[in-house]
C-alpha atoms as a PDB file:
ATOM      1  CA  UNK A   1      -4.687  19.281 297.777  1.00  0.00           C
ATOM      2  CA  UNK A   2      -3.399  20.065 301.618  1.00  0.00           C
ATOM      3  CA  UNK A   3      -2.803  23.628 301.491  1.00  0.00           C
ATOM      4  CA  UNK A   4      -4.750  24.909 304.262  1.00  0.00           C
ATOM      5  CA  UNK A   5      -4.305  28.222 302.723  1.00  0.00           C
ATOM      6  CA  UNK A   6      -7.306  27.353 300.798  1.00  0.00           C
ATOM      7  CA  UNK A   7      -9.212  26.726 304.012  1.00  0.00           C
ATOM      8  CA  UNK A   8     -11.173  28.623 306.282  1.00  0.00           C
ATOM      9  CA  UNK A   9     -12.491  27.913 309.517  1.00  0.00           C
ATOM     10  CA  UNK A  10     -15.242  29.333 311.393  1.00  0.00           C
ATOM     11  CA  UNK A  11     -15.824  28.587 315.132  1.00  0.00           C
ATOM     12  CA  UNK A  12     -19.266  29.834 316.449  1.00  0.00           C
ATOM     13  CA  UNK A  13     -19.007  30.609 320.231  1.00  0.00           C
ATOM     14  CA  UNK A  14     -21.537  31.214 322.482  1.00  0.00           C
ATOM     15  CA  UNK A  15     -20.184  31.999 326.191  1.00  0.00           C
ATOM     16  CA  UNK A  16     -17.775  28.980 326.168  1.00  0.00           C
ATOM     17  CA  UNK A  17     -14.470  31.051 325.432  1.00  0.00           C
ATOM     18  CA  UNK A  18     -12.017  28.636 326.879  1.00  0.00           C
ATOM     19  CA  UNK A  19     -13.534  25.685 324.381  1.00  0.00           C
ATOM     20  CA  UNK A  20     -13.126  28.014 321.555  1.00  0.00           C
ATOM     21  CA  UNK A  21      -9.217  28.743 322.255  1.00  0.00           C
ATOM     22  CA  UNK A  22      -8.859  25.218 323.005  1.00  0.00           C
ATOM     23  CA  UNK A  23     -10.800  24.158 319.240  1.00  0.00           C
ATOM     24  CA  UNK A  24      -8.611  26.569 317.630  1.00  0.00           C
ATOM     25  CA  UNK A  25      -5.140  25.502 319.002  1.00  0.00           C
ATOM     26  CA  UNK A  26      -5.832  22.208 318.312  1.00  0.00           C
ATOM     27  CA  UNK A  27      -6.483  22.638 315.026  1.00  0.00           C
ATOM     28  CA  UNK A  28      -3.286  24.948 314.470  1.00  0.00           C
ATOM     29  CA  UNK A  29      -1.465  22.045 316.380  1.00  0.00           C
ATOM     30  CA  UNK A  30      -2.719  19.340 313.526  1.00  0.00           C
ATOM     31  CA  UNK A  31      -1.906  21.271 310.239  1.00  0.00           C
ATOM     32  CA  UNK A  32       1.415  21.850 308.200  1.00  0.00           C
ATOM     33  CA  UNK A  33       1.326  24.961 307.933  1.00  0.00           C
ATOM     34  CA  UNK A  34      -0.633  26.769 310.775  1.00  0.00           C
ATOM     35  CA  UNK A  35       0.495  30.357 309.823  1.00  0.00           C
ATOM     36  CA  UNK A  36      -1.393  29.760 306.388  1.00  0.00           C
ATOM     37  CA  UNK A  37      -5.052  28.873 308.159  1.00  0.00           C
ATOM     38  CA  UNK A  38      -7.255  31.601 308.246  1.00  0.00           C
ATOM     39  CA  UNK A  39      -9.272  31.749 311.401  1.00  0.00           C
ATOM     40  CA  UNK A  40     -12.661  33.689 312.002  1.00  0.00           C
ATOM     41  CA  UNK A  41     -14.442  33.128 315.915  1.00  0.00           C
ATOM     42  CA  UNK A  42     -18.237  34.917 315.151  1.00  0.00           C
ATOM     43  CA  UNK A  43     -18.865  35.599 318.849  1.00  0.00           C
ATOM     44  CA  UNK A  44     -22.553  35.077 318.922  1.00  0.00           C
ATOM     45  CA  UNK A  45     -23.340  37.722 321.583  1.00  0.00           C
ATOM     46  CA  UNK A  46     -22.223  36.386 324.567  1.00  0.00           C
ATOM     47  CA  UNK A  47     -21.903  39.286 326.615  1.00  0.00           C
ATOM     48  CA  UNK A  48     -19.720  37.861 328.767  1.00  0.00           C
ATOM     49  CA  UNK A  49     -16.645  39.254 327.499  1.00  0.00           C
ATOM     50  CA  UNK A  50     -15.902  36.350 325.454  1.00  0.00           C
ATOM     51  CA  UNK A  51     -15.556  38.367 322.540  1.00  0.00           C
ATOM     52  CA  UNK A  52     -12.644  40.597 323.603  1.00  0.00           C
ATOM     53  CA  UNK A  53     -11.157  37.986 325.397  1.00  0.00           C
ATOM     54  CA  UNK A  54     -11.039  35.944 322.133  1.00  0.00           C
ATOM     55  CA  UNK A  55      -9.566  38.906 320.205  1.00  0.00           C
ATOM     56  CA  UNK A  56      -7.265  39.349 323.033  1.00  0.00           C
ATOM     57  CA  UNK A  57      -5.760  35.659 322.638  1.00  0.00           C
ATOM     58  CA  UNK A  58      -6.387  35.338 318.935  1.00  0.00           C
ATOM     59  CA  UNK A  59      -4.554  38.234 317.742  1.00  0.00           C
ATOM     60  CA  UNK A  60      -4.185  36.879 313.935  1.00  0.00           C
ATOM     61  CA  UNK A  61      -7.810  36.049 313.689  1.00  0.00           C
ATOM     62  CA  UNK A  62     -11.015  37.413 312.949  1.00  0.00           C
ATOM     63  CA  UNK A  63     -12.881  38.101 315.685  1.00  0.00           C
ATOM     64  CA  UNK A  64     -16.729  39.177 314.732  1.00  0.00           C
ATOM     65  CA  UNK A  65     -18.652  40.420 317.329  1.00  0.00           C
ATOM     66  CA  UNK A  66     -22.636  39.574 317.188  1.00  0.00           C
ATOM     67  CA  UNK A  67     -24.457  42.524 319.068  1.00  0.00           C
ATOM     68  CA  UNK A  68     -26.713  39.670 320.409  1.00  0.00           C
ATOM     69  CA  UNK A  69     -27.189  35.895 319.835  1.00  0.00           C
ATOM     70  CA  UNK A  70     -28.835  35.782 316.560  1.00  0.00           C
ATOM     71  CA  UNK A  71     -28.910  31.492 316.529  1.00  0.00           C
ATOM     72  CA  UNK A  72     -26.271  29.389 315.184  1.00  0.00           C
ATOM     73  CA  UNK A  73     -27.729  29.639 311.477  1.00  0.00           C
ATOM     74  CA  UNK A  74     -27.134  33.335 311.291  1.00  0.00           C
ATOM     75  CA  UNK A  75     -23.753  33.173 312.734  1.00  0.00           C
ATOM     76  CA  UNK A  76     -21.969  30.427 310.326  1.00  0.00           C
ATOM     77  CA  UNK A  77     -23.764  32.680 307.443  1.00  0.00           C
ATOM     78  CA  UNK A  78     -21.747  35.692 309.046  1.00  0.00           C
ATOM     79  CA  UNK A  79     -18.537  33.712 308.857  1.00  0.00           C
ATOM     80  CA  UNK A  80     -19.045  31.866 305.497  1.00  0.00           C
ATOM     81  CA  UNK A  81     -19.623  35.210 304.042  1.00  0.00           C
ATOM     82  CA  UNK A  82     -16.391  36.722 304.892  1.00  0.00           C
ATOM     83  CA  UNK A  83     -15.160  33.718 303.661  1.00  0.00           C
ATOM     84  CA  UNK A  84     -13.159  34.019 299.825  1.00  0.00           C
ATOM     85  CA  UNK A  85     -11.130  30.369 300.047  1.00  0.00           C
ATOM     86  CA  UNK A  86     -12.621  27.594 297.829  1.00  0.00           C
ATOM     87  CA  UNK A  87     -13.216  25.492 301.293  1.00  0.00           C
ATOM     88  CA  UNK A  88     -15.108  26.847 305.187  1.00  0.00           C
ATOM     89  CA  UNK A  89     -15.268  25.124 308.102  1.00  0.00           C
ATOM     90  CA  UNK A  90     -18.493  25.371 309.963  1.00  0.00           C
ATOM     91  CA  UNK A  91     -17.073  24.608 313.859  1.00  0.00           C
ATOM     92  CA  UNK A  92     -18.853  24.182 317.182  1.00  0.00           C
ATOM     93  CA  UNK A  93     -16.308  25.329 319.984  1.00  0.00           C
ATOM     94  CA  UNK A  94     -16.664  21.847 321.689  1.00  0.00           C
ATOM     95  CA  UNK A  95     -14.292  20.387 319.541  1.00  0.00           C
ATOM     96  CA  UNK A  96     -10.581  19.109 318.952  1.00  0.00           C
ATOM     97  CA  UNK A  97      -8.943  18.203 315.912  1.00  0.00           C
ATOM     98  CA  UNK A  98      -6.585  15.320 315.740  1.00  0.00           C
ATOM     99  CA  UNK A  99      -3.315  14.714 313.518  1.00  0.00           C
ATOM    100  CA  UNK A 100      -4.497  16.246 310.018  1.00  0.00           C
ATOM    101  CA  UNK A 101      -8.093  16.110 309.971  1.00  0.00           C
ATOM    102  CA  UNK A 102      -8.232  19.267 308.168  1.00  0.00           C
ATOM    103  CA  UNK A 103      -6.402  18.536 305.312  1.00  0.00           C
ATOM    104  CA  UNK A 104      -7.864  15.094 305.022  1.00  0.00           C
ATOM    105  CA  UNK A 105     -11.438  16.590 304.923  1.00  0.00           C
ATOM    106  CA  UNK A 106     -10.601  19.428 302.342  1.00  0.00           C
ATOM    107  CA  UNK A 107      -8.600  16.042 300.184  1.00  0.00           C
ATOM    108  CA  UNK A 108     -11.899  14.656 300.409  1.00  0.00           C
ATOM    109  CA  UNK A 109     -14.042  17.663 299.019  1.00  0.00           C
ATOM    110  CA  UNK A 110     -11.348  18.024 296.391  1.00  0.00           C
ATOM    111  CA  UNK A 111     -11.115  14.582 295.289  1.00  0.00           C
ATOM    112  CA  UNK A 112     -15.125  14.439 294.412  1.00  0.00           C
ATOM    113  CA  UNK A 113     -16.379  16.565 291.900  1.00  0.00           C
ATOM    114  CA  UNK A 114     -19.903  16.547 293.302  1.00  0.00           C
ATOM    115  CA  UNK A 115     -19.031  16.628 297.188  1.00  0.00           C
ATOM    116  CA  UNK A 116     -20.238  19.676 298.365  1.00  0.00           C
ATOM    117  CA  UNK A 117     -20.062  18.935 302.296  1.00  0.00           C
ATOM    118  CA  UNK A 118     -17.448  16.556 304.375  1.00  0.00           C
ATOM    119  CA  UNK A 119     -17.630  15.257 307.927  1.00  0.00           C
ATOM    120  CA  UNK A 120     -15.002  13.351 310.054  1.00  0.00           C
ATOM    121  CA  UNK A 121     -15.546  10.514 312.473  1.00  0.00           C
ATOM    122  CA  UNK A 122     -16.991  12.099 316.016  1.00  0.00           C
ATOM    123  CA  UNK A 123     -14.890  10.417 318.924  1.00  0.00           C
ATOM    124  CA  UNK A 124     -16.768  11.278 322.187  1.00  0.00           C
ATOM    125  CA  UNK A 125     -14.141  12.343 325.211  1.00  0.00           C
ATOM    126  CA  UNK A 126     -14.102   8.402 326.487  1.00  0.00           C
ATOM    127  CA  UNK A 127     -12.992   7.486 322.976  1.00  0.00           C
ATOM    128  CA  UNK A 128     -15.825   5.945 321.714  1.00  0.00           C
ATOM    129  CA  UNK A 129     -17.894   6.826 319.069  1.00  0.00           C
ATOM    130  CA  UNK A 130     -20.436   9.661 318.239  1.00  0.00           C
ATOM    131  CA  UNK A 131     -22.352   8.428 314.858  1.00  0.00           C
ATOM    132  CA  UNK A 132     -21.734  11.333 312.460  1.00  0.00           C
ATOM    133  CA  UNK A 133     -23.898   9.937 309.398  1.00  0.00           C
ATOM    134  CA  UNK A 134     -27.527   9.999 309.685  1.00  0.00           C
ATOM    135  CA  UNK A 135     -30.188   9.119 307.303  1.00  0.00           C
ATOM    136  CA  UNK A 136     -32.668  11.613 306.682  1.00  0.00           C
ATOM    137  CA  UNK A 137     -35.744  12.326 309.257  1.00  0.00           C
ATOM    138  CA  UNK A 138     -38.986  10.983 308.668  1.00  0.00           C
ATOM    139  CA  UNK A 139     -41.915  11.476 310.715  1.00  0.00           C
ATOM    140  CA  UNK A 140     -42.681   8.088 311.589  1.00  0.00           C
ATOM    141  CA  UNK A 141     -38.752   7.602 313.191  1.00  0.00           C
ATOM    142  CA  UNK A 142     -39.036  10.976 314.821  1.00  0.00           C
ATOM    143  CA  UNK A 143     -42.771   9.653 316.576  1.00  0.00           C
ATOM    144  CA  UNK A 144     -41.180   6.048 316.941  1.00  0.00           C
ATOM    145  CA  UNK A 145     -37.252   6.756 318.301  1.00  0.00           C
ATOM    146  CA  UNK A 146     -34.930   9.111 315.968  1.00  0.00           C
ATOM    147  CA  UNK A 147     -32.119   7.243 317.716  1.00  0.00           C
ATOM    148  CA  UNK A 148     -33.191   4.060 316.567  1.00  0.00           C
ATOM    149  CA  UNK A 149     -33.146   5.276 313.337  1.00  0.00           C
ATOM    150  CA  UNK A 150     -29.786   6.727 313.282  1.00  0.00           C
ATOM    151  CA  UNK A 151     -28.396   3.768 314.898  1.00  0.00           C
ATOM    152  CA  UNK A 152     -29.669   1.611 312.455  1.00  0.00           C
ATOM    153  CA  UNK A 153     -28.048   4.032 310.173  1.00  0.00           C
ATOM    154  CA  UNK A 154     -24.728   3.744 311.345  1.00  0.00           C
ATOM    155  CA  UNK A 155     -25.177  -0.043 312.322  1.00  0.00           C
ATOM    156  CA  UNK A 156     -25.211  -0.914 308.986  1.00  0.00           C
ATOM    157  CA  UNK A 157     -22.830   2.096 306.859  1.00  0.00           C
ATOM    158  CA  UNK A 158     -19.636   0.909 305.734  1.00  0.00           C
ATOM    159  CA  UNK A 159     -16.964   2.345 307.597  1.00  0.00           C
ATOM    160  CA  UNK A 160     -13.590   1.320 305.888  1.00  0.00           C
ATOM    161  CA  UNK A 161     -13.380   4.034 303.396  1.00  0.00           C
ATOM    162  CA  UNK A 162     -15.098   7.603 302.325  1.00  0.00           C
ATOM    163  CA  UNK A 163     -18.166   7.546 301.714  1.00  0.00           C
ATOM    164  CA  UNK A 164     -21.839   9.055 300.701  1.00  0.00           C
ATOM    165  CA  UNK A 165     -24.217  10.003 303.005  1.00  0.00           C
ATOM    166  CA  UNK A 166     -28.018  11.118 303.362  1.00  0.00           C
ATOM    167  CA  UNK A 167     -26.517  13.686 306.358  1.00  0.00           C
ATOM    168  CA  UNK A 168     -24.709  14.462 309.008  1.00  0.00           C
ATOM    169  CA  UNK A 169     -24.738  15.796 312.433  1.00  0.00           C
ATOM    170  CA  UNK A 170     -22.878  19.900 312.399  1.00  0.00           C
ATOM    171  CA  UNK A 171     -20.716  20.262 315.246  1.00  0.00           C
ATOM    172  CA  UNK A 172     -17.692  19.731 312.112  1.00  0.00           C
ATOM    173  CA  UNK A 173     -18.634  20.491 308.651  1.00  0.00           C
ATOM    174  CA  UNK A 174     -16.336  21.027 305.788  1.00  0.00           C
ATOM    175  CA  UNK A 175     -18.232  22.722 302.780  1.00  0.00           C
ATOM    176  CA  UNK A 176     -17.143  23.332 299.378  1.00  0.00           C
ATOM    177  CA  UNK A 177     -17.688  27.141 298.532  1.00  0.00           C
ATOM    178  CA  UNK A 178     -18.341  26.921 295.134  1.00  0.00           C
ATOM    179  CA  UNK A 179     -21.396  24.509 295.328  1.00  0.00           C
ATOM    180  CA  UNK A 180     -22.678  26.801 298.519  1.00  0.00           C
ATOM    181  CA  UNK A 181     -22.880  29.667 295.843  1.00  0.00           C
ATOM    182  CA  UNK A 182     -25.290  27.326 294.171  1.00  0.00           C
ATOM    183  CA  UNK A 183     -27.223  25.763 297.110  1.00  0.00           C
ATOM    184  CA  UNK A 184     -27.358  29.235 299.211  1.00  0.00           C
ATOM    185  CA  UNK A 185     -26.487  29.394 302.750  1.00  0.00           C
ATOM    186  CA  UNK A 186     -28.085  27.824 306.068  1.00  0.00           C
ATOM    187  CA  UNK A 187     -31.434  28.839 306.569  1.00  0.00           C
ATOM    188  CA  UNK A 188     -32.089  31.187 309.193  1.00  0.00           C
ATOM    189  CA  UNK A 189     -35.367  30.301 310.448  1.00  0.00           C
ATOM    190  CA  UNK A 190     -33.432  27.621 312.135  1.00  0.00           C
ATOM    191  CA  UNK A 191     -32.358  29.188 315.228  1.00  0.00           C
ATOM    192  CA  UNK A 192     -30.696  26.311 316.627  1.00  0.00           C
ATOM    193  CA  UNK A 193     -30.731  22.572 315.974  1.00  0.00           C
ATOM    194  CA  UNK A 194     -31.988  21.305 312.339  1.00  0.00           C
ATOM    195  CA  UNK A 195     -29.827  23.949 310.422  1.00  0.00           C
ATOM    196  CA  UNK A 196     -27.349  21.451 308.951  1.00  0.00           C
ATOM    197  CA  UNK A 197     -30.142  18.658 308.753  1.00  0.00           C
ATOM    198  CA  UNK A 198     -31.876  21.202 305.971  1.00  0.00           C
ATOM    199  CA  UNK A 199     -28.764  22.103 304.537  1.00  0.00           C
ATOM    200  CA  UNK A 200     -27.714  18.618 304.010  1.00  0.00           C
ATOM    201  CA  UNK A 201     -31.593  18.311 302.339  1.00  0.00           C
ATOM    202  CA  UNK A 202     -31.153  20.661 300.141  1.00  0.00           C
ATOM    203  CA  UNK A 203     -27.267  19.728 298.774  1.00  0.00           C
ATOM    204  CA  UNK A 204     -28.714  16.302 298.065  1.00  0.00           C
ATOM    205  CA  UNK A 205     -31.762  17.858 295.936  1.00  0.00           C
ATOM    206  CA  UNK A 206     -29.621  19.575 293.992  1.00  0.00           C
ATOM    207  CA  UNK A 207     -28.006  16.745 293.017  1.00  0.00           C
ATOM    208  CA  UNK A 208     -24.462  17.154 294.845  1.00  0.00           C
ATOM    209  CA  UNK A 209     -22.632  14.631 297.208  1.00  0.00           C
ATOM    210  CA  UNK A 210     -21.980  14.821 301.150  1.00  0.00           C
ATOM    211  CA  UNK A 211     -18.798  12.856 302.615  1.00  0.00           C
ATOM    212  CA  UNK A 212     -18.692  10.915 305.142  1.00  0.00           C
ATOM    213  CA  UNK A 213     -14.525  10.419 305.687  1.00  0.00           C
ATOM    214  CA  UNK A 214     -13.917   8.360 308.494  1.00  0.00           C
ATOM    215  CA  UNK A 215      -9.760   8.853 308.354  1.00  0.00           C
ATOM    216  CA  UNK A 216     -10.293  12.383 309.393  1.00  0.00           C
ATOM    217  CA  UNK A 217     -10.859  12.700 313.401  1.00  0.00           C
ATOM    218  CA  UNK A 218     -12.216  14.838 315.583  1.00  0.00           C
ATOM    219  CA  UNK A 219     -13.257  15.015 319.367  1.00  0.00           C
ATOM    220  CA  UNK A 220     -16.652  16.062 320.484  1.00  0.00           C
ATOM    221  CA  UNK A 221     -17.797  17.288 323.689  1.00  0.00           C
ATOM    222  CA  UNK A 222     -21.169  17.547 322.481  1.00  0.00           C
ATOM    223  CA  UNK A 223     -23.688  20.466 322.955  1.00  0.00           C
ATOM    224  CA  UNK A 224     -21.685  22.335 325.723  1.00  0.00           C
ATOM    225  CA  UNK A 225     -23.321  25.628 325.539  1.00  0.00           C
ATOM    226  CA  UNK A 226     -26.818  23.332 325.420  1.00  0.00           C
ATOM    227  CA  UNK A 227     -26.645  22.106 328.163  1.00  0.00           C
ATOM    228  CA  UNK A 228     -26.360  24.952 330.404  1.00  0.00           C
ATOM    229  CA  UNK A 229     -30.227  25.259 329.784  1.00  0.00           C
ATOM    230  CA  UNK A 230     -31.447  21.515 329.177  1.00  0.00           C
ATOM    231  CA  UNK A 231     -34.869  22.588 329.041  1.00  0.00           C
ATOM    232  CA  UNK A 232     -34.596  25.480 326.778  1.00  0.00           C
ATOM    233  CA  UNK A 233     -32.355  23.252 324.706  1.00  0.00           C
ATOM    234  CA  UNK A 234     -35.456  20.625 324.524  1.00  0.00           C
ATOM    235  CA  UNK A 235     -37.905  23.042 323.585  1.00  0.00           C
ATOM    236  CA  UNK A 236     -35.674  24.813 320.759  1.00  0.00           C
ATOM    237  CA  UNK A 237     -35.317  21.408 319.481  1.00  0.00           C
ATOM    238  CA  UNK A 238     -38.966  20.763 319.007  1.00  0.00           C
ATOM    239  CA  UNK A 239     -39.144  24.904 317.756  1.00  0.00           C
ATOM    240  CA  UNK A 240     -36.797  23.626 314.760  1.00  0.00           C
ATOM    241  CA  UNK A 241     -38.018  20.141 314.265  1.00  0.00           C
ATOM    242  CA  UNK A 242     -41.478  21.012 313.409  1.00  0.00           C
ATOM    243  CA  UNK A 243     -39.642  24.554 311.542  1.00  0.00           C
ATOM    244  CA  UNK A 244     -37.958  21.601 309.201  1.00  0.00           C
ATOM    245  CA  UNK A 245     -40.790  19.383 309.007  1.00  0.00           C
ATOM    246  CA  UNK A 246     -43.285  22.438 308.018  1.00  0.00           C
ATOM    247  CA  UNK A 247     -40.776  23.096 305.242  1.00  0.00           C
ATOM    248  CA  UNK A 248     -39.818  19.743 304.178  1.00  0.00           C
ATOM    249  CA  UNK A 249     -43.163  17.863 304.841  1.00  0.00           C
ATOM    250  CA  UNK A 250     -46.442  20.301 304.462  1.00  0.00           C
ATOM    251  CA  UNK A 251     -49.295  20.811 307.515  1.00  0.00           C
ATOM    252  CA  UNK A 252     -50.004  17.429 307.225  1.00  0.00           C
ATOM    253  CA  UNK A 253     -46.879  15.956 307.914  1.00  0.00           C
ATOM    254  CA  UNK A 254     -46.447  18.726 310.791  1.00  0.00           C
ATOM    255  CA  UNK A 255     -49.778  17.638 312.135  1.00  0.00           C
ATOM    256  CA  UNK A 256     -48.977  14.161 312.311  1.00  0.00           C
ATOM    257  CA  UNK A 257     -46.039  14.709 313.536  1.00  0.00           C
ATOM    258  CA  UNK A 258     -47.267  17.071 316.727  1.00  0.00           C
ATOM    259  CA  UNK A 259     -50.363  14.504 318.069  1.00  0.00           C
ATOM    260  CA  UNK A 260     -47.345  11.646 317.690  1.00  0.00           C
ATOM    261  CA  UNK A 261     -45.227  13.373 319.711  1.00  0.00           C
ATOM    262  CA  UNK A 262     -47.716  15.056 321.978  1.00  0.00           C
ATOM    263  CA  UNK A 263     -48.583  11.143 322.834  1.00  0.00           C
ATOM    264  CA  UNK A 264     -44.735  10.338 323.380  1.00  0.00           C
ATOM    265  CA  UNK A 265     -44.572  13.379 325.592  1.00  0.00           C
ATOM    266  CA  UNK A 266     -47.849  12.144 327.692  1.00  0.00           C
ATOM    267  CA  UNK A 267     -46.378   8.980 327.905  1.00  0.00           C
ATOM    268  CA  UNK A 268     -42.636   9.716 329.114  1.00  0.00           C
ATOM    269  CA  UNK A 269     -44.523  12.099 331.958  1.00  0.00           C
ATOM    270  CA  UNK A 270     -46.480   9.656 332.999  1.00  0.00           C
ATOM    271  CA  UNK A 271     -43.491   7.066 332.988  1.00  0.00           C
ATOM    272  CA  UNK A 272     -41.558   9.995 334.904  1.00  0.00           C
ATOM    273  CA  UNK A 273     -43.910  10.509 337.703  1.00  0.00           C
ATOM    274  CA  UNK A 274     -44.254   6.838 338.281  1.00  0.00           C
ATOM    275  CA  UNK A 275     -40.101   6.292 338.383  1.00  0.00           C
ATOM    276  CA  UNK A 276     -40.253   9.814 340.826  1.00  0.00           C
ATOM    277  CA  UNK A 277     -42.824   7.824 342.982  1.00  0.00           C
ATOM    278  CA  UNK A 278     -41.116   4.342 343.090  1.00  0.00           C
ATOM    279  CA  UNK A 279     -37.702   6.374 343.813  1.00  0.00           C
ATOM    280  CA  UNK A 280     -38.787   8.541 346.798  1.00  0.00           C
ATOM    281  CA  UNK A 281     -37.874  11.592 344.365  1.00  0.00           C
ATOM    282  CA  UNK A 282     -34.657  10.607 343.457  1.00  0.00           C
ATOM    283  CA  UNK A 283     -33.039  13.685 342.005  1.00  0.00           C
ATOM    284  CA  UNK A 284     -32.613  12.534 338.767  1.00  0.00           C
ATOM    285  CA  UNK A 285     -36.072  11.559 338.057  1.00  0.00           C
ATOM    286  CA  UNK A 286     -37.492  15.126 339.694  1.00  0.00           C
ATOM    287  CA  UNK A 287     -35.534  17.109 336.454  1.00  0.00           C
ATOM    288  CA  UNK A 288     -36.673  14.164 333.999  1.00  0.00           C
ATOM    289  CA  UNK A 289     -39.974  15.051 335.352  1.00  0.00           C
ATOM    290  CA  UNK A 290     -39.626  18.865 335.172  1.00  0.00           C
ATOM    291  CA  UNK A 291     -38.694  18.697 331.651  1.00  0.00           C
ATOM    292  CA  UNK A 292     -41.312  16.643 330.548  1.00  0.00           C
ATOM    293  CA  UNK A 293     -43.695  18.488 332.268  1.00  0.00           C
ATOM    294  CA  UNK A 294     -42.755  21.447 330.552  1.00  0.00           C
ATOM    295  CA  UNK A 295     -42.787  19.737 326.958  1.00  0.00           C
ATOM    296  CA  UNK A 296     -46.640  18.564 327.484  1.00  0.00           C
ATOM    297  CA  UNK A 297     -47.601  21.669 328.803  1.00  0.00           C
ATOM    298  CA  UNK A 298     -45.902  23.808 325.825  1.00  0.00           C
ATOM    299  CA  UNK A 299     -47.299  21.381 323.301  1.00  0.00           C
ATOM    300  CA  UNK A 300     -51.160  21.691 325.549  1.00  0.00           C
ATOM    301  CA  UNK A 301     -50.431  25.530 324.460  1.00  0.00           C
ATOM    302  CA  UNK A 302     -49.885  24.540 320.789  1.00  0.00           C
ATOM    303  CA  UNK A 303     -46.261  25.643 321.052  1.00  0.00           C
ATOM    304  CA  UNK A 304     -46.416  29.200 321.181  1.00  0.00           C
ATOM    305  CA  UNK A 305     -44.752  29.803 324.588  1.00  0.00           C
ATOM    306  CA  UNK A 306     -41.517  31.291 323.475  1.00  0.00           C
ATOM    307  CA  UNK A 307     -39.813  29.034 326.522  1.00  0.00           C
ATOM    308  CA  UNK A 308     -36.708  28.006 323.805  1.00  0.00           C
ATOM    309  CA  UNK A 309     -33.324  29.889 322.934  1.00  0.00           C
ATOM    310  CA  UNK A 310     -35.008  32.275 321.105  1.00  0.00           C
ATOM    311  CA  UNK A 311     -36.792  34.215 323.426  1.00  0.00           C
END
């Protein structure tokens, strides 16, 4: 199967326009038949004008206009639901395609019975490599190092052909329509961050298969419209760990989870302030220190600050 007729893809853009265009002529560039792929950009309420500039340049898309940033969950559930192809794309507008990852990821789904969600290999702008398969969180990794888990992960995953994985990380998923009937959508408490990470939960409870299909690639600028606010960004991601981790995991694994990571966060300020001091307040250390002085004090207020994306 390469028809891309049969695909969708959905690009979520949040004020970043000129990635968006960029994400969606690459991936027009890398296909067969470009006339036959159905495009949809959900503008997630910029209110920039991204949204009629996109319509503008994208004349043969879809171009949905959010009246206001509703989260990234929300806004692939927008898309996949004007979606009637057997196979949707969920797409951050940080990325590039390269020669036929498309077709090679939809090959994938359609090869496995079971598959129900495919992921390429991430190649970071440099050319090296962005782990895409991760293992699923626990609370002890997320307390000890969550990237020493998913290295560890990767380290030791086969890489020569596709294969199964616990998870992956969302800025390119392909999903298989037909088993999203029977799973449901992404979950909309998740504002941002943690959205694919449940999804990816719940396709494995219910017994179907995620890909991991290295052939396909596809370049990642990684969290562009995140880092405009690096300490909003930080806080959301706490928001939707402990969101996932209330779900998942109970009060008690929550619990643990907040006095581990209270201590990590009392532990990188003090390490922050003591850098700051030894560096004469070297730049760099004064906005380490800013951030984590805002995590301990938002966590000292038992996270209810609304100081994330959602506010």
């Amino acid at each position: 199967m390469s028809d891309v007729r049969q695909c969708a893809l959905i690009f979520v853009n949040w004020r970043t326009p000129d990635l968006t265009l960029r994400a969606v002529q690459s991936a027009r560039a890398t296909v067969a038949d470009s006339a036959g792929l159905r495009i949809l950009v959900i503008d997630n309420g910029s209110g920039d004008g991204s949204a009629e500039r996109l319509a503008q340049a994208l004349p043969d898309a879809d171009v949905v206009a959010l009246p206001e940033n509703v989260g990234f969950a929300r806004a692939a559930n927008a898309g996949l639901q004007r979606v009637h192809a057997p196979y949707a794309f969920i797409l951050n507008s940080d990325i590039e395609f390269r020669d036929r990852a498309i077709e090679t990821l939809a090959q994938a789904l359609a090869a496995d019975d079971k598959a129900a969600m495919a992921c390429p290999k991430l190649l970071r702008p440099d050319g090296s490599i962005q782990p895409a398969p991760v293992p699923q969180p626990r609370v002890f990794w997320e307390i000890v190092s969550r990237n020493l888990h998913r290295h560890l992960h990767y380290h030791f995953l086969k890489h020569d052909r596709t294969r199964v994985v616990p998870g992956v990380v969302g800025p390119c998923m392909a999903l298989k329509m037909s088993a999203l009937q029977k799973v449901g959508l992404f979950d909309e408490q998740f504002f941002f961050f943690f959205e694919e990470t449940d999804l990816c939960k719940r396709i494995r409870e219910a017994g179907w298969n995620i890909l991991y299909v290295p052939a396909a690639e596809v370049l990642h600028l990684q969290g562009e419209s995140a880092n405009r606010r690096p300490v909003r960004a930080r806080i959301q991601f706490h928001i939707s760990r402990y969101r996932y981790f209330g779900k998942h995991a109970g009060p008690l694994g929550v619990g643990i989870l907040f006095l581990g990571l209270w201590l990590r966060a009392t532990l990188n300020l003090l390490g922050s302030l003591l850098l700051l001091v030894l560096t004469l307040g070297k730049r760099k250390h004064r906005d380490r220190l800013a951030m984590y002085s805002t995590i301990w004090v938002w966590h000292l207020l038992v996270c209810r600050p609304k100081w994330g994306f959602e506010s």
